[in-house]
Protein backbone atom coordinates (compact mmCIF):
# COMPACT_ATOMS: atom_id res chain seq x y z
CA UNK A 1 55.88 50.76 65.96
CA UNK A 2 54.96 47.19 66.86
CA UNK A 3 58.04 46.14 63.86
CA UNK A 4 60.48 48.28 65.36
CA UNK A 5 59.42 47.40 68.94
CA UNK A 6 59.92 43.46 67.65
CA UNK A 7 63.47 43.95 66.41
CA UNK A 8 64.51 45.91 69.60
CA UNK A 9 63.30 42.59 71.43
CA UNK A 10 65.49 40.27 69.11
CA UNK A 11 68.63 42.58 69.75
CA UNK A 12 68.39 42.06 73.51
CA UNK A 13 67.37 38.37 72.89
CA UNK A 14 70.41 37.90 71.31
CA UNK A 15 72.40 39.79 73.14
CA UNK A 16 71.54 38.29 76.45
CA UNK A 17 71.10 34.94 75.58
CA UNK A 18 68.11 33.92 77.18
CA UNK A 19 64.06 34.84 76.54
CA UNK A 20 63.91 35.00 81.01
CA UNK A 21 66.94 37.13 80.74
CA UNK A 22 65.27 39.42 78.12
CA UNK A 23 62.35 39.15 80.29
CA UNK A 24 63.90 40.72 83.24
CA UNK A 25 65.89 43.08 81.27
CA UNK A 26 62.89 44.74 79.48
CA UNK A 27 60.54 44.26 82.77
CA UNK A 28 58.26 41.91 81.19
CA UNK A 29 56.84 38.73 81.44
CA UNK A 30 59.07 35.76 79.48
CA UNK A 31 55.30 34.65 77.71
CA UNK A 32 55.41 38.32 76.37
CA UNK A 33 58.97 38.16 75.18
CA UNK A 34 58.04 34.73 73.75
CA UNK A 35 55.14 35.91 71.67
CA UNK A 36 56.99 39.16 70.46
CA UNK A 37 59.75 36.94 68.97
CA UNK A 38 57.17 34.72 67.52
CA UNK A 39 54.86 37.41 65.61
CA UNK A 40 58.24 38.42 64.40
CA UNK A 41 59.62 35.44 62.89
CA UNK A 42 56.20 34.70 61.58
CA UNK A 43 56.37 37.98 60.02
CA UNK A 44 59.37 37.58 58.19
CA UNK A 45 58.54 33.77 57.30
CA UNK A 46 61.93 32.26 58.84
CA UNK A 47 63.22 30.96 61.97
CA UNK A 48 65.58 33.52 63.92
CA UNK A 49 66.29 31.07 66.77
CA UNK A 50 66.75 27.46 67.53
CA UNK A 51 65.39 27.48 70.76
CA UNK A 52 65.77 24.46 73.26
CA UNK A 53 65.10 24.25 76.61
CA UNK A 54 68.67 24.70 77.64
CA UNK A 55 69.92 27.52 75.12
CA UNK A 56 69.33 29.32 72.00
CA UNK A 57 70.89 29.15 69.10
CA UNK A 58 71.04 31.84 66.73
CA UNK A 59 70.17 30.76 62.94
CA UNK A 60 71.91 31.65 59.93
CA UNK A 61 68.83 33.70 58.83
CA UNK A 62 68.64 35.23 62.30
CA UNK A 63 72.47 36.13 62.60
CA UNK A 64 71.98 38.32 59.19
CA UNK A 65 68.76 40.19 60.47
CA UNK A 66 70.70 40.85 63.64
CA UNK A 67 74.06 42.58 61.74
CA UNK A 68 71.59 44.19 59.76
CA UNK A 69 69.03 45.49 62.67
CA UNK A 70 71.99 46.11 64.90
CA UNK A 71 73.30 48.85 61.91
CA UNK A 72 69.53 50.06 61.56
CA UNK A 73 69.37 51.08 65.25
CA UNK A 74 72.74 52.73 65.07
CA UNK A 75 71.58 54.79 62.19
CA UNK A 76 68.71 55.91 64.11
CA UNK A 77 70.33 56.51 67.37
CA UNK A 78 72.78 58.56 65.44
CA UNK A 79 69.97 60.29 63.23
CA UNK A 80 68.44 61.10 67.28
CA UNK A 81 71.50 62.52 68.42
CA UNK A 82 72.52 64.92 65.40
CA UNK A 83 69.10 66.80 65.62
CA UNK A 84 68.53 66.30 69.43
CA UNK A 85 72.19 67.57 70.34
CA UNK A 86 72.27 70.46 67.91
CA UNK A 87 74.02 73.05 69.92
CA UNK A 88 75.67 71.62 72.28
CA UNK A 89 79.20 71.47 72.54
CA UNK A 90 81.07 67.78 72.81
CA UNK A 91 83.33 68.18 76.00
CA UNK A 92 84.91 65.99 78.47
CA UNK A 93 87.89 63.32 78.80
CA UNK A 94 87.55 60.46 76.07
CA UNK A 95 89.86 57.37 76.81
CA UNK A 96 90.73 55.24 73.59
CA UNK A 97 92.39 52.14 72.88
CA UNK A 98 93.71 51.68 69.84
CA UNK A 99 96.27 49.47 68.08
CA UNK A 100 99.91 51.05 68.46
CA UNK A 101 101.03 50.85 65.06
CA UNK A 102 97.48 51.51 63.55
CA UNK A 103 97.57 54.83 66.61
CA UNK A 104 101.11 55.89 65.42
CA UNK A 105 101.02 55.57 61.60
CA UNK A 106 97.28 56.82 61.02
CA UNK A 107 95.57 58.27 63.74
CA UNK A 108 98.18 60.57 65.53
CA UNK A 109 98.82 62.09 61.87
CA UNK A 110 95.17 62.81 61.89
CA UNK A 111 94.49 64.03 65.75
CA UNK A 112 95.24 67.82 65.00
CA UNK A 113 92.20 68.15 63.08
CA UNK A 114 90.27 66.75 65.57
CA UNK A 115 91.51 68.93 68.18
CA UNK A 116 91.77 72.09 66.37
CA UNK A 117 87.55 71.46 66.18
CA UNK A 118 86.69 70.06 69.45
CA UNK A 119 88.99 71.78 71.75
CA UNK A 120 86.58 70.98 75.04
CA UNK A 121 87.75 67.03 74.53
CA UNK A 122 90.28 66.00 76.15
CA UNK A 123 92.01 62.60 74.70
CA UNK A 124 93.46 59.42 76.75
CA UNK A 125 94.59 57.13 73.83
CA UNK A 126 96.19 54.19 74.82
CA UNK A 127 98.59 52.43 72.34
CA UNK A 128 98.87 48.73 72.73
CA UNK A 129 99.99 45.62 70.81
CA UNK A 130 97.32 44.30 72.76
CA UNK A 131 93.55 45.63 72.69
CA UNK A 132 91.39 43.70 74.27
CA UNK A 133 88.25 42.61 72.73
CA UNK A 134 85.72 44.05 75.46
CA UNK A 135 85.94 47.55 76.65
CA UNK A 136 87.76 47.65 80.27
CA UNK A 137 90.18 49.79 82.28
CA UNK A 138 88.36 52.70 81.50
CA UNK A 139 88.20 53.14 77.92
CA UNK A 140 85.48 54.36 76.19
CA UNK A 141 85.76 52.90 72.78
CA UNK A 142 88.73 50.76 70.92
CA UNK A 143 89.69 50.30 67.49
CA UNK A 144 89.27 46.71 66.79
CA UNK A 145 91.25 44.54 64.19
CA UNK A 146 89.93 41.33 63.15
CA UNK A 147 86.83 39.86 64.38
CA UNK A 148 84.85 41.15 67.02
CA UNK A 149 83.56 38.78 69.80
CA UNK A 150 80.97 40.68 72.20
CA UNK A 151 77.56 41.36 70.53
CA UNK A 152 77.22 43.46 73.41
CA UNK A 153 79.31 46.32 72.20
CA UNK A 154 78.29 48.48 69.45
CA UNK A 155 80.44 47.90 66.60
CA UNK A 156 80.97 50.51 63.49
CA UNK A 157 82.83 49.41 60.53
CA UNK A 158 85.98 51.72 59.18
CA UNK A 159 88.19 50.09 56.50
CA UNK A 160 90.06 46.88 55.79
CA UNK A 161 93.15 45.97 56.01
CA UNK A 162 95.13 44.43 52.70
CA UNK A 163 98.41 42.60 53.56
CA UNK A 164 101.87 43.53 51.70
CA UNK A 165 104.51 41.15 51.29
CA UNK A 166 108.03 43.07 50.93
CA UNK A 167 111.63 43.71 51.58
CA UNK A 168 114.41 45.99 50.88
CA UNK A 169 116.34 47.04 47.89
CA UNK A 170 119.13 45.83 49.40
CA UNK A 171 118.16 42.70 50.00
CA UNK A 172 116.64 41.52 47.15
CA UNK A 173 119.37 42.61 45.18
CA UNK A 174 121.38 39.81 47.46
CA UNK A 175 119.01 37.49 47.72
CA UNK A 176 116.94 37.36 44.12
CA UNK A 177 112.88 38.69 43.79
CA UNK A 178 110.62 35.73 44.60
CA UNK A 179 107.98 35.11 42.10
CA UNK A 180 105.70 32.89 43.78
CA UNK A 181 104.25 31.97 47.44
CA UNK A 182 106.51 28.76 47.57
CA UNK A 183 109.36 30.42 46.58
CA UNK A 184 109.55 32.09 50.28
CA UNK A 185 110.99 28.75 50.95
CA UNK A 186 114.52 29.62 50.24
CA UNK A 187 113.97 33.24 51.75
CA UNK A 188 115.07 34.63 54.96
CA UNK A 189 110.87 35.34 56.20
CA UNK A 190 110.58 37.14 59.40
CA UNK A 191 107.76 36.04 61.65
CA UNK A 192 105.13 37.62 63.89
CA UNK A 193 103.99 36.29 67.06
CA UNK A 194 100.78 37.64 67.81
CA UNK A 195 100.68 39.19 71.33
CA UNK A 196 96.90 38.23 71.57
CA UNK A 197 97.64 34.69 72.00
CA UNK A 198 101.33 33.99 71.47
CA UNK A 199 100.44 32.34 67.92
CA UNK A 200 102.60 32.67 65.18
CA UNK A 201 101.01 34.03 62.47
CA UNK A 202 100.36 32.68 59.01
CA UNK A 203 101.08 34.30 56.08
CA UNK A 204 97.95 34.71 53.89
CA UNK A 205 97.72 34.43 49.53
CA UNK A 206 95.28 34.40 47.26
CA UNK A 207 95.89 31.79 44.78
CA UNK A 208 93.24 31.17 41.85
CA UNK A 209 90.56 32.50 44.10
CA UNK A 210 91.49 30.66 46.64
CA UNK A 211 93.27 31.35 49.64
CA UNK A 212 96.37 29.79 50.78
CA UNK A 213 97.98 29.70 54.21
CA UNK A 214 101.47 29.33 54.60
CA UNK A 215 103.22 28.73 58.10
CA UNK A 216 106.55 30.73 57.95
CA UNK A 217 109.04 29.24 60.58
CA UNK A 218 111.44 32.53 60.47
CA UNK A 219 114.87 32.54 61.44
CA UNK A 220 113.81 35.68 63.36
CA UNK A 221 110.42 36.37 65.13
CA UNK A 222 108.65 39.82 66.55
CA UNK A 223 105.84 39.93 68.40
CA UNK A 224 105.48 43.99 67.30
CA UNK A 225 104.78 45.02 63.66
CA UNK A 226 106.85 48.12 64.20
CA UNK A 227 109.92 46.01 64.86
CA UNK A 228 109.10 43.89 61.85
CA UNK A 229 108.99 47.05 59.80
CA UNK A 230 112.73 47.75 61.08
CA UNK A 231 114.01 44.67 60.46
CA UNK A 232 113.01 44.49 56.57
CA UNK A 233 114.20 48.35 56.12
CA UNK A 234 117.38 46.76 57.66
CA UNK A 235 117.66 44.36 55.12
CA UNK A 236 117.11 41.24 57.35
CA UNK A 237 114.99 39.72 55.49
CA UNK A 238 110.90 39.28 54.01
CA UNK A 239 107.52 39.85 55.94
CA UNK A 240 103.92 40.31 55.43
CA UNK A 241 102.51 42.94 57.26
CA UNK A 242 99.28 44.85 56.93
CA UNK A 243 99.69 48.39 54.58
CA UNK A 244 99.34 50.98 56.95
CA UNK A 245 102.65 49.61 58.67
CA UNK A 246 104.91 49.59 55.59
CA UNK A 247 103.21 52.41 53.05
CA UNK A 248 105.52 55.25 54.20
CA UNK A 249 108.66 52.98 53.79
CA UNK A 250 107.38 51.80 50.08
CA UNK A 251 106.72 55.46 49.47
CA UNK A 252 110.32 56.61 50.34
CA UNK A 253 112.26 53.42 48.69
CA UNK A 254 112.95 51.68 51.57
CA UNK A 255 111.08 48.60 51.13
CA UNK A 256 109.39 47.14 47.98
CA UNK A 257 106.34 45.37 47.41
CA UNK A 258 106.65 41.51 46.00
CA UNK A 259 104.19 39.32 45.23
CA UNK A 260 101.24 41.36 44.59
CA UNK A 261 99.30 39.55 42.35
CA UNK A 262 98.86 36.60 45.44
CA UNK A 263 98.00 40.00 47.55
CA UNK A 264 94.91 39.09 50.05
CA UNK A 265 92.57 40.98 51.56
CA UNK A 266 93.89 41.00 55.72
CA UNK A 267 91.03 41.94 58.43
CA UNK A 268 88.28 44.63 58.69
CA UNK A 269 89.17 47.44 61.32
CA UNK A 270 86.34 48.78 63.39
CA UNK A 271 85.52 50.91 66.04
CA UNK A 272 83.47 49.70 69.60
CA UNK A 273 81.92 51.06 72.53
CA UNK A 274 78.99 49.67 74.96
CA UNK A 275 75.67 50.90 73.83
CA UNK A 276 74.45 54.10 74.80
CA UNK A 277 70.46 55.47 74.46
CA UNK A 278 72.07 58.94 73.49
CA UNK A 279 75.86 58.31 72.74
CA UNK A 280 77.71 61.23 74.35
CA UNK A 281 78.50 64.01 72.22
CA UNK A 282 81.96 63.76 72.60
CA UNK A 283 82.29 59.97 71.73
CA UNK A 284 80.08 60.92 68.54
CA UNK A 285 81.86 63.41 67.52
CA UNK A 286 85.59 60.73 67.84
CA UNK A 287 83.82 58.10 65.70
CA UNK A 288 82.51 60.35 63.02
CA UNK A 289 86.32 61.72 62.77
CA UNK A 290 87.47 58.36 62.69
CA UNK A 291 85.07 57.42 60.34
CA UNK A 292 86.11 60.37 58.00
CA UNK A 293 89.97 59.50 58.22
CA UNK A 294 89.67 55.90 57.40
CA UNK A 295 87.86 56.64 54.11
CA UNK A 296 91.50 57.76 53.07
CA UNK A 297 93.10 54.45 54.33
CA UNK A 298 95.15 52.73 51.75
């Protein structure tokens, strides 16, 4: 008990930022939250924190154990909650944000099976270009793309995303099939400006193991992957777009891949929500279905 009580002390340490902010948080003394943290490094024979008198500073060491313990206490809250809410019925309103393109290509597809087995939840997804990277108005977890920037929120992995690079038929029978990255050069490329931060976005390659970033200045620019997707089937020209946009329009013909052997892995997409003792039934329930749908993500 004293090893898991030490890495339940870490997790707060780190989350919080401060040993007196632990302190109070736990309703101990900050000597007490001192010592814990030092019986534990001294167990594990590494240093978990650079600690100053201004700030901490989590070590390379210590930002490994914390991933890692962070998972371990998920497992076991979730281990809790599947024998300790045996019986009872999820129920309630659930409020999730989620990506609009990611919402309208995968999950909608998905949602009758969900409902057909929890009809007591009731669903308030909100589709955005835009999900912010904390948990506000309301929601109660958010699909996350990319990386994740609160260690306060509890953070479950679901799939990653691989980029595609294509265009239509119709165009590249016009226009030629480039062979390599530099060869976009004397293509039409469509560009995405990210609605996060009004960046355009790089296109990404893999070349000899390494990766390569190209800035695309496109003739044309979207700040909506749905609209990008139009404009290729329209035969306006090239982008590079994560899969789940574009697979149904390479499955019916309407756009084909290019470039695949520079194809690079895009971002990880994860589910969040603020940590819970006993995570409500009927947010459990959501992330296991989510879980089980993105093991079929392309």
């Amino acid at each position: 008990m004293d090893r898991l009580h030490g890495i339940v002390v870490y997790l707060r340490i780190v989350e919080i930022g401060t040993l007196s902010g632990t302190a109070r948080d736990l309703g101990v003394s900050t000597a007490a939250i001192s010592a814990t943290l030092a019986r534990l490094e001294a167990k594990l024979s590494v240093t978990l924190l650079d600690r100053t008198t201004r700030r901490l500073r989590v070590t390379e060491e210590g930002a490994e154990f914390y991933e890692r313990c962070k998972k371990l206490m998920f497992d076991l809250d979730e281990a809790e909650l599947s024998v300790g809410s045996a019986g009872k019925e999820p129920r309630g309103k659930l409020k999730v944000g989620i990506p609009s393109g990611l919402c309208k290509m995968w999950v909608v597809p998905h949602l009758p099976e969900f409902i057909k087995k929890y009809p007591a939840v009731s669903l308030e997804i909100v589709c955005s270009d835009y999900v912010p990277y904390t948990i506000d108005d309301g929601l109660d977890l958010s699909i996350q793309v990319g990386e994740l920037h609160s260690s306060r929120l509890v953070m479950k992995h679901l799939s990653s995303i691989n980029y595609v690079v294509c265009a239509s038929p119709k165009y590249l029978d016009a226009k030629g099939i480039p062979q390599t990255p530099d060869d976009l050069k004397q293509h039409a490329c469509i560009s995405y400006r990210r609605p996060r931060n009004g960046l355009i976005r790089e296109w990404r390659f893999k070349d000899a193991d390494k990766n390569q970033h190209m800035v695309i200045d496109g003739f044309l620019t979207f700040n909506s992957g749905e609209a990008l997707v139009s404009a290729a089937v329209a035969g306006l020209g090239v982008i590079q777009l994560a899969e789940y946009y574009v697979r149904p329009m390479i499955d019916a013909g309407q756009l084909i891949p290019i470039l695949e052997s520079y194809a690079v892995k895009g971002y990880d997409i994860s589910v969040v929500f603020r940590q819970f003792k006993n995570l409500p039934p009927k947010m459990r329930v959501f992330v296991d279905f989510l879980s089980a749908i993105f093991q079929k993500f392309p």
